[in-house]
PDB file of N, CA and C in Angstrom:
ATOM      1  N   UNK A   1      60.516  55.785  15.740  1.00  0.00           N
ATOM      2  CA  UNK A   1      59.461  56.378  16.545  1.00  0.00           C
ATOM      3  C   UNK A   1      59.033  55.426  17.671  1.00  0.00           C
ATOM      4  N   UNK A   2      58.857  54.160  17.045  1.00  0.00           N
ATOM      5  CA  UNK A   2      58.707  52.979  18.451  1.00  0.00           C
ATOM      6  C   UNK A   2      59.861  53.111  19.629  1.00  0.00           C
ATOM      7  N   UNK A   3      61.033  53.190  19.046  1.00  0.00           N
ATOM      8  CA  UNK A   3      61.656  52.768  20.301  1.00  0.00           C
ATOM      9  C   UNK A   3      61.791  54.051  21.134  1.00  0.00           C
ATOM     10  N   UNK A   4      61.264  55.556  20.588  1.00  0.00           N
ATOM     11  CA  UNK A   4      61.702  56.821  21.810  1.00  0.00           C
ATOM     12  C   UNK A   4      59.733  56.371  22.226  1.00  0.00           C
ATOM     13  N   UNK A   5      59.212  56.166  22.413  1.00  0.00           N
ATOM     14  CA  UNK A   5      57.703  55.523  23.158  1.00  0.00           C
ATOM     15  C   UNK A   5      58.364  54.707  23.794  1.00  0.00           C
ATOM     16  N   UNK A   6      58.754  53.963  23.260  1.00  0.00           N
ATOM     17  CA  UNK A   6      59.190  52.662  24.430  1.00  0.00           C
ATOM     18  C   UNK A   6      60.160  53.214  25.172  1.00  0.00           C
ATOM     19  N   UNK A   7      61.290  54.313  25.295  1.00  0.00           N
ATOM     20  CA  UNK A   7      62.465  54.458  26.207  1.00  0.00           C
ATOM     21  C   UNK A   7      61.192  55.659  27.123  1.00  0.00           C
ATOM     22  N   UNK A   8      60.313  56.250  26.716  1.00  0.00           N
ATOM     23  CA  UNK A   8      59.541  57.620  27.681  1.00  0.00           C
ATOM     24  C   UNK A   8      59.017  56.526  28.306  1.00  0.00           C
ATOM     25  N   UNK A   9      58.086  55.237  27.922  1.00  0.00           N
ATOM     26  CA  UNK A   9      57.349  54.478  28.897  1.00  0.00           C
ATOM     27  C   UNK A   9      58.025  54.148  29.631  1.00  0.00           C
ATOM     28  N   UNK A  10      59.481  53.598  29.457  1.00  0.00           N
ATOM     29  CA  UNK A  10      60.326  52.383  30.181  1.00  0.00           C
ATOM     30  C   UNK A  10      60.628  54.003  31.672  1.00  0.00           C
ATOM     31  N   UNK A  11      60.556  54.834  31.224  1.00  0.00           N
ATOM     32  CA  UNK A  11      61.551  55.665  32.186  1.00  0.00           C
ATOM     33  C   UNK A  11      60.188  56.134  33.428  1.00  0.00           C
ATOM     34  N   UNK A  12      58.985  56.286  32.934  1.00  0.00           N
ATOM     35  CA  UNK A  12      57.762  56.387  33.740  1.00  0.00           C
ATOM     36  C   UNK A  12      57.004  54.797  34.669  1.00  0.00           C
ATOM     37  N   UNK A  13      57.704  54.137  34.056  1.00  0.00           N
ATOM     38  CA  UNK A  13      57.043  52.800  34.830  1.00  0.00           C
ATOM     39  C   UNK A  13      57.857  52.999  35.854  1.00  0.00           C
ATOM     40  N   UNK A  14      57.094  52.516  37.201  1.00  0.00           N
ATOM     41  CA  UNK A  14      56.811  52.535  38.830  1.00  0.00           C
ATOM     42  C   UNK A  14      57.689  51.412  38.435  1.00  0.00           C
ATOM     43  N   UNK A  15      58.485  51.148  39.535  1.00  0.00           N
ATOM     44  CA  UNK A  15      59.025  49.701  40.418  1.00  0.00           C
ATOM     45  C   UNK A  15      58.364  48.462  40.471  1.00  0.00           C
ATOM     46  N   UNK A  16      58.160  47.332  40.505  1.00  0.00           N
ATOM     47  CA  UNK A  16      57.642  47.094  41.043  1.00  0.00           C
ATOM     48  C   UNK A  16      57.450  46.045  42.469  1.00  0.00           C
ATOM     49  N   UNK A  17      59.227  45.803  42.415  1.00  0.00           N
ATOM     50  CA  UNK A  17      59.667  44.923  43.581  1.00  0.00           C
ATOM     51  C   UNK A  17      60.516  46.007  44.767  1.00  0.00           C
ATOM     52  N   UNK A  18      60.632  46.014  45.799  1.00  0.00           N
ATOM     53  CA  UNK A  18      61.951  46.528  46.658  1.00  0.00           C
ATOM     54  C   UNK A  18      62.959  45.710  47.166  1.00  0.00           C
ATOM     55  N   UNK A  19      62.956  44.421  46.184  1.00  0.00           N
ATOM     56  CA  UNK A  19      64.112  43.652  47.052  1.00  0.00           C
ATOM     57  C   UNK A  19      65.074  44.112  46.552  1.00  0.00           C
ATOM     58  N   UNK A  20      66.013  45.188  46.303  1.00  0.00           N
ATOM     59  CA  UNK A  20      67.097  46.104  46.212  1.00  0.00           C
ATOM     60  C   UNK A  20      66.642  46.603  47.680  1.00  0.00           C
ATOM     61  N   UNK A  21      66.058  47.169  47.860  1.00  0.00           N
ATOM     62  CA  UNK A  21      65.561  48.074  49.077  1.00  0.00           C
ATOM     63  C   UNK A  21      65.728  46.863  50.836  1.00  0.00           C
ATOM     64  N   UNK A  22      65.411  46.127  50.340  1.00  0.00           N
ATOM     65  CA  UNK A  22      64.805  45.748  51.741  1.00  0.00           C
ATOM     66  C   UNK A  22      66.404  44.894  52.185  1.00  0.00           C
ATOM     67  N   UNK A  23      66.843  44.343  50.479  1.00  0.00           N
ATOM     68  CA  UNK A  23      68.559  43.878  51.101  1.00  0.00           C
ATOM     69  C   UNK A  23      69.790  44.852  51.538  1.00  0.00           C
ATOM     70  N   UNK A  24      69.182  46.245  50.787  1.00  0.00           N
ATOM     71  CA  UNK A  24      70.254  46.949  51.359  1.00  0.00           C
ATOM     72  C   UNK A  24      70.125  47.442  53.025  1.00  0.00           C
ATOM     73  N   UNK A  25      68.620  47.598  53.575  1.00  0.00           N
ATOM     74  CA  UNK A  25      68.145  47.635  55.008  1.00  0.00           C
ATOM     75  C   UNK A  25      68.809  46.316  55.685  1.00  0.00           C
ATOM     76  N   UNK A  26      68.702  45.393  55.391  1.00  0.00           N
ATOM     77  CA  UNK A  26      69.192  44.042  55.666  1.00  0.00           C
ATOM     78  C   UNK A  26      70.407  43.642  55.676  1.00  0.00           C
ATOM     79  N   UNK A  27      71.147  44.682  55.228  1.00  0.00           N
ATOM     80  CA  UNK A  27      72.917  44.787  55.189  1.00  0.00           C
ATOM     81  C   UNK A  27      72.771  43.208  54.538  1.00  0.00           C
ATOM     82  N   UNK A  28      72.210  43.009  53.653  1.00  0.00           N
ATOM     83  CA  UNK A  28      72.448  42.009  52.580  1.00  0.00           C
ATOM     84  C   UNK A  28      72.627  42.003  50.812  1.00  0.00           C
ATOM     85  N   UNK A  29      73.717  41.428  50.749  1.00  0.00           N
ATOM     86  CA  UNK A  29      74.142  41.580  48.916  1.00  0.00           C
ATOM     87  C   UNK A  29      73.442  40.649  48.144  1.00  0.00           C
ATOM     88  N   UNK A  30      73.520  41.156  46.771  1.00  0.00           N
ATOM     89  CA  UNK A  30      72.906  40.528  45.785  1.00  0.00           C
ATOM     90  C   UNK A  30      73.234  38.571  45.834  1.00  0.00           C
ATOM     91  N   UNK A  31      74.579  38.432  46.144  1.00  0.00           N
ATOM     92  CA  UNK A  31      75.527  37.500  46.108  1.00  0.00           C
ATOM     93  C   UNK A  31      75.158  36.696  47.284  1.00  0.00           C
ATOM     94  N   UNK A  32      74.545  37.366  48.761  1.00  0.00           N
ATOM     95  CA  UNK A  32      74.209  36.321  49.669  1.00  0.00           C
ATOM     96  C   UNK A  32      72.297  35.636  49.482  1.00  0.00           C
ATOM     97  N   UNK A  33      71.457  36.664  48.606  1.00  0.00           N
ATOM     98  CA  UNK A  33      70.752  36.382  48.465  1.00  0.00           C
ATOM     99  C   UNK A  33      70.464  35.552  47.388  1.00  0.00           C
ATOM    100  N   UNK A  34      71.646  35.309  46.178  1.00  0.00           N
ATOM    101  CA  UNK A  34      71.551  34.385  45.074  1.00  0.00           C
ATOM    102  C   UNK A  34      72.306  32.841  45.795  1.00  0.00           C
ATOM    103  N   UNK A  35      73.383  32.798  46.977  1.00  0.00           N
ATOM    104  CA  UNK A  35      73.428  31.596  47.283  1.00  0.00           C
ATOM    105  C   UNK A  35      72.409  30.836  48.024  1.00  0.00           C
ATOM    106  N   UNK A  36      71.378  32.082  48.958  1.00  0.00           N
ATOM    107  CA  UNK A  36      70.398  31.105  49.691  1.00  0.00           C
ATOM    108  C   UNK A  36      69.283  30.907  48.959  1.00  0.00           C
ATOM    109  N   UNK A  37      69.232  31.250  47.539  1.00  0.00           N
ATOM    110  CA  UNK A  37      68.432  30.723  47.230  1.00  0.00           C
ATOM    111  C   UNK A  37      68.529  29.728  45.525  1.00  0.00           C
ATOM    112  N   UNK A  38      70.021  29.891  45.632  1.00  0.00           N
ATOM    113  CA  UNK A  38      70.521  28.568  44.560  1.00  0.00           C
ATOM    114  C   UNK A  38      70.259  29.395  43.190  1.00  0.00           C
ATOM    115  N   UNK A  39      70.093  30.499  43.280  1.00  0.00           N
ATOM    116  CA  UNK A  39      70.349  31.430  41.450  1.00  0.00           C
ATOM    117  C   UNK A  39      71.595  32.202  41.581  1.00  0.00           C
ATOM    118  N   UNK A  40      71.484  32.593  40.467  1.00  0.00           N
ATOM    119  CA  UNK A  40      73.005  33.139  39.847  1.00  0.00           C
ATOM    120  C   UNK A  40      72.720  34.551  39.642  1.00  0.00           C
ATOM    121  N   UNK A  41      73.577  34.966  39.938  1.00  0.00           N
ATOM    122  CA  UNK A  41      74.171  36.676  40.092  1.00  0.00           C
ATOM    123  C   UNK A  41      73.233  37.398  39.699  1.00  0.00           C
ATOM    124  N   UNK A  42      72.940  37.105  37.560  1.00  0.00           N
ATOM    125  CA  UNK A  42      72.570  37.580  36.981  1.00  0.00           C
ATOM    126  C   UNK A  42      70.904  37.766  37.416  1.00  0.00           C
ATOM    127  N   UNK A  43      70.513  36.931  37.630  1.00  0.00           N
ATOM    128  CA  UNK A  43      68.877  36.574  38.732  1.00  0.00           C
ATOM    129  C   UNK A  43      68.440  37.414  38.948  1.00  0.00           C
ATOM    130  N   UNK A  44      68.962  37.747  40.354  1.00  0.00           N
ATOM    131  CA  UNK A  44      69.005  38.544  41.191  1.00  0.00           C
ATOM    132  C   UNK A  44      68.920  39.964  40.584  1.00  0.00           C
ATOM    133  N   UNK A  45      70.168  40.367  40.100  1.00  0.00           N
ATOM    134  CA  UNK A  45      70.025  41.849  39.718  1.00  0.00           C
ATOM    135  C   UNK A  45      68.910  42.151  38.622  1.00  0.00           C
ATOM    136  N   UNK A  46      68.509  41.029  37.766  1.00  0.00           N
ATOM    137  CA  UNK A  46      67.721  41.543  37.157  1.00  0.00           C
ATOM    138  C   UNK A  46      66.474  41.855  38.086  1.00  0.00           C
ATOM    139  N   UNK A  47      66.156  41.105  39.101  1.00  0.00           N
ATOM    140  CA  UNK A  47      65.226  41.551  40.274  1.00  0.00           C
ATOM    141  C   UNK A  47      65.061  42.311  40.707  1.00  0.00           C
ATOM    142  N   UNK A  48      66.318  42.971  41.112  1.00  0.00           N
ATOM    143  CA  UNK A  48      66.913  44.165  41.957  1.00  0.00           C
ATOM    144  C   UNK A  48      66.823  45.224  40.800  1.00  0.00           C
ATOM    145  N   UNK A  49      66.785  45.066  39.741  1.00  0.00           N
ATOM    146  CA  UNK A  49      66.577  46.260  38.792  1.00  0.00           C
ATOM    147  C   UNK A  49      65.557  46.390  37.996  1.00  0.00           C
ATOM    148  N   UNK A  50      64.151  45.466  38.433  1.00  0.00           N
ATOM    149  CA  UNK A  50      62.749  45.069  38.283  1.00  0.00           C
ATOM    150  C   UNK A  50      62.992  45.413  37.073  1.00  0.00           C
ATOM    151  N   UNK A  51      63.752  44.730  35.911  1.00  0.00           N
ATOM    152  CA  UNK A  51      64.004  43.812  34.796  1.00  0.00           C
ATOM    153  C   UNK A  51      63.211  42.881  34.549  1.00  0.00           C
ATOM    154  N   UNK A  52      63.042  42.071  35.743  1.00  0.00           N
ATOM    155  CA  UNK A  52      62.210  40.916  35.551  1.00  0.00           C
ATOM    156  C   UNK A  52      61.859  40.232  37.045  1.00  0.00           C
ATOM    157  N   UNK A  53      60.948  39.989  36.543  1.00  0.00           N
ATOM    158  CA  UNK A  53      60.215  39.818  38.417  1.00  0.00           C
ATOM    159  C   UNK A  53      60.400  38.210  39.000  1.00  0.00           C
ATOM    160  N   UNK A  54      60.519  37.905  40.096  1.00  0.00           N
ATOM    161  CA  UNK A  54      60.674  36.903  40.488  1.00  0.00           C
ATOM    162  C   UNK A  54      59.011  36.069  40.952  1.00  0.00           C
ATOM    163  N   UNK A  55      58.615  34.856  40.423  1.00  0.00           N
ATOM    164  CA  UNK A  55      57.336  33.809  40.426  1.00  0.00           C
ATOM    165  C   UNK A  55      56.795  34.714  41.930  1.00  0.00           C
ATOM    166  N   UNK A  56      55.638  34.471  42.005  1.00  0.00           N
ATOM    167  CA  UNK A  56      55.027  34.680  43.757  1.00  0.00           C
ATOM    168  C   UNK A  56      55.787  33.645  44.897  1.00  0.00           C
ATOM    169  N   UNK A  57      55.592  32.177  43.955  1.00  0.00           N
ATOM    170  CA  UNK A  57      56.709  31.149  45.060  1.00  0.00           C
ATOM    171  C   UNK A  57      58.011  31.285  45.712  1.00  0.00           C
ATOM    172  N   UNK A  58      58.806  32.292  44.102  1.00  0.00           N
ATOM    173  CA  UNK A  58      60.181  32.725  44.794  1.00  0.00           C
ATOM    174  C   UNK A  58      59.687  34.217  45.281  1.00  0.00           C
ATOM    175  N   UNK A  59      59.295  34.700  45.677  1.00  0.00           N
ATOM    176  CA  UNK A  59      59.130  36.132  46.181  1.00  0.00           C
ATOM    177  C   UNK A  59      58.439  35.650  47.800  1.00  0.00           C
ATOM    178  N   UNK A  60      57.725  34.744  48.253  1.00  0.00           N
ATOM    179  CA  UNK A  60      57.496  34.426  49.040  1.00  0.00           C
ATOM    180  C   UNK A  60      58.867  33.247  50.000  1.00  0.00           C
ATOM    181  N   UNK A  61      59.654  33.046  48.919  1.00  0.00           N
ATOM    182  CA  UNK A  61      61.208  32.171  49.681  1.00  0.00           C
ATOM    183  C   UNK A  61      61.842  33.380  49.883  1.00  0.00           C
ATOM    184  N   UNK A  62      61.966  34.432  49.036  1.00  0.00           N
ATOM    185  CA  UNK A  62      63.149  35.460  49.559  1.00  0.00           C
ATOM    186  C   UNK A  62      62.500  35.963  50.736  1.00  0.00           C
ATOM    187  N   UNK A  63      61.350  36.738  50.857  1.00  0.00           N
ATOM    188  CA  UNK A  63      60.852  37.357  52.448  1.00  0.00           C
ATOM    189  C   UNK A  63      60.940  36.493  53.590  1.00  0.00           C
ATOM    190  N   UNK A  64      61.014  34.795  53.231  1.00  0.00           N
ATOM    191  CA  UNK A  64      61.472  34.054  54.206  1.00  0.00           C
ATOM    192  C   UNK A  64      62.461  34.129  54.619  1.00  0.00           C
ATOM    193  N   UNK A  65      63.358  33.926  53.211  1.00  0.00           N
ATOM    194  CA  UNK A  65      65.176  34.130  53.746  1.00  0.00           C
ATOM    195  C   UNK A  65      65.538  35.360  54.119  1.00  0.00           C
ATOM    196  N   UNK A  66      64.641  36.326  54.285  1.00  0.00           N
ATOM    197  CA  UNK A  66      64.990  37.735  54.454  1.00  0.00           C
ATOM    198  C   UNK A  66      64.441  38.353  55.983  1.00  0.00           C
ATOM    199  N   UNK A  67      63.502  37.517  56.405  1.00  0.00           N
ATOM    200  CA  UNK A  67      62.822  37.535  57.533  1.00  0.00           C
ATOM    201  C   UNK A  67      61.737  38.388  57.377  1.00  0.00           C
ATOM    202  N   UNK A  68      61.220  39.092  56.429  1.00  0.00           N
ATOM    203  CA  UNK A  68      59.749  40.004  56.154  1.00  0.00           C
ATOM    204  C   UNK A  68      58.768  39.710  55.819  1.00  0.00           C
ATOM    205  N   UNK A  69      57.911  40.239  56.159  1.00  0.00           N
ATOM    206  CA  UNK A  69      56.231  39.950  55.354  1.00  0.00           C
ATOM    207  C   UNK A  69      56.835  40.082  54.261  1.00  0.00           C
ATOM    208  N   UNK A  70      55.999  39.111  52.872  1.00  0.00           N
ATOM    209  CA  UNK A  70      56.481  39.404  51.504  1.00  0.00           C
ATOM    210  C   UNK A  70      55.822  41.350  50.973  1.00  0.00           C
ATOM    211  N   UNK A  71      54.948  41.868  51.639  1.00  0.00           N
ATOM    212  CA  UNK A  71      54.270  42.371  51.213  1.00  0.00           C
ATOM    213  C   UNK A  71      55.480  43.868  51.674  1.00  0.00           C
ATOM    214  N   UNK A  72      56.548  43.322  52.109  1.00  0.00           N
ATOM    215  CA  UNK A  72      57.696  44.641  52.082  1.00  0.00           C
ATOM    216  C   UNK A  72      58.552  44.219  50.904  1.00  0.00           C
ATOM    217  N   UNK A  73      58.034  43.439  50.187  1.00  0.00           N
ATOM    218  CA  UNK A  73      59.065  43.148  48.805  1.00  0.00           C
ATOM    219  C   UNK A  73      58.099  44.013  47.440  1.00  0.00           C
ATOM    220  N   UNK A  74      56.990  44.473  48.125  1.00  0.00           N
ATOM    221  CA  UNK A  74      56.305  44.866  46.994  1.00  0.00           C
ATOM    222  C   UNK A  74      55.767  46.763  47.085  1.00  0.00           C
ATOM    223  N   UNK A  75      56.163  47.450  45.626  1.00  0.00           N
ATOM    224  CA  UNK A  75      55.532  48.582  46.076  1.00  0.00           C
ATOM    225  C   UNK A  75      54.628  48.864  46.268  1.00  0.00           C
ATOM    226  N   UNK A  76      53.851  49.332  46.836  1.00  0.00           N
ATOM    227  CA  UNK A  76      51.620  49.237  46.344  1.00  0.00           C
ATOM    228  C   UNK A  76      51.270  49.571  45.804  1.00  0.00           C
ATOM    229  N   UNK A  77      50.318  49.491  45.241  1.00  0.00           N
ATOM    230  CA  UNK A  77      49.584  50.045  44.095  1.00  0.00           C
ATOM    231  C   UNK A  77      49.076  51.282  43.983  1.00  0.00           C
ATOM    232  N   UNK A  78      48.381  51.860  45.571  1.00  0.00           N
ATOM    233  CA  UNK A  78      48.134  52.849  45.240  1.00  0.00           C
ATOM    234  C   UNK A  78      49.038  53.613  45.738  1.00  0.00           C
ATOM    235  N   UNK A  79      48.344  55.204  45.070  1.00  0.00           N
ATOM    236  CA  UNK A  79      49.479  56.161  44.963  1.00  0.00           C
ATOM    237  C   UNK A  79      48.980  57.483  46.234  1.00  0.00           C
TER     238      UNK A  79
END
């Protein structure tokens, strides 16, 4: 019974990063954004598949290396 709650929540939770979004606008891959910033493959996609979120410090290096306000790496809150 826990885990069909946990697969209905997992499928209703919002996003909560767009750096999938903003590298594919950026004609940039997972692979150029894990060398400029010294992580590995796996990193990244878990990022890109808001798995697991990247610190504010690294979310503020990728919009650097990406050239954006960080605040296009994030979805908003409200709806």
């Amino acid at each position: 019974m826990l885990s069909i709650i946990y697969t209905q929540e997992s499928m209703t939770k919002k996003p909560i990063n767009r750096i999938r979004v903003v590298l594919a606008e950026k004609d940039r891959s997972n692979r150029w954004l894990a060398d400029k910033l010294d992580k590995t493959d796996a990193t990244i996609s878990k990022w890109c598949g808001n798995k697991m979120q990247p610190s504010l410090e690294t979310l503020i290096e990728i919009a650097k290396v990406l050239d954006v306000d960080v605040r296009e790496l994030l979805n908003g809150t409200k709806e």
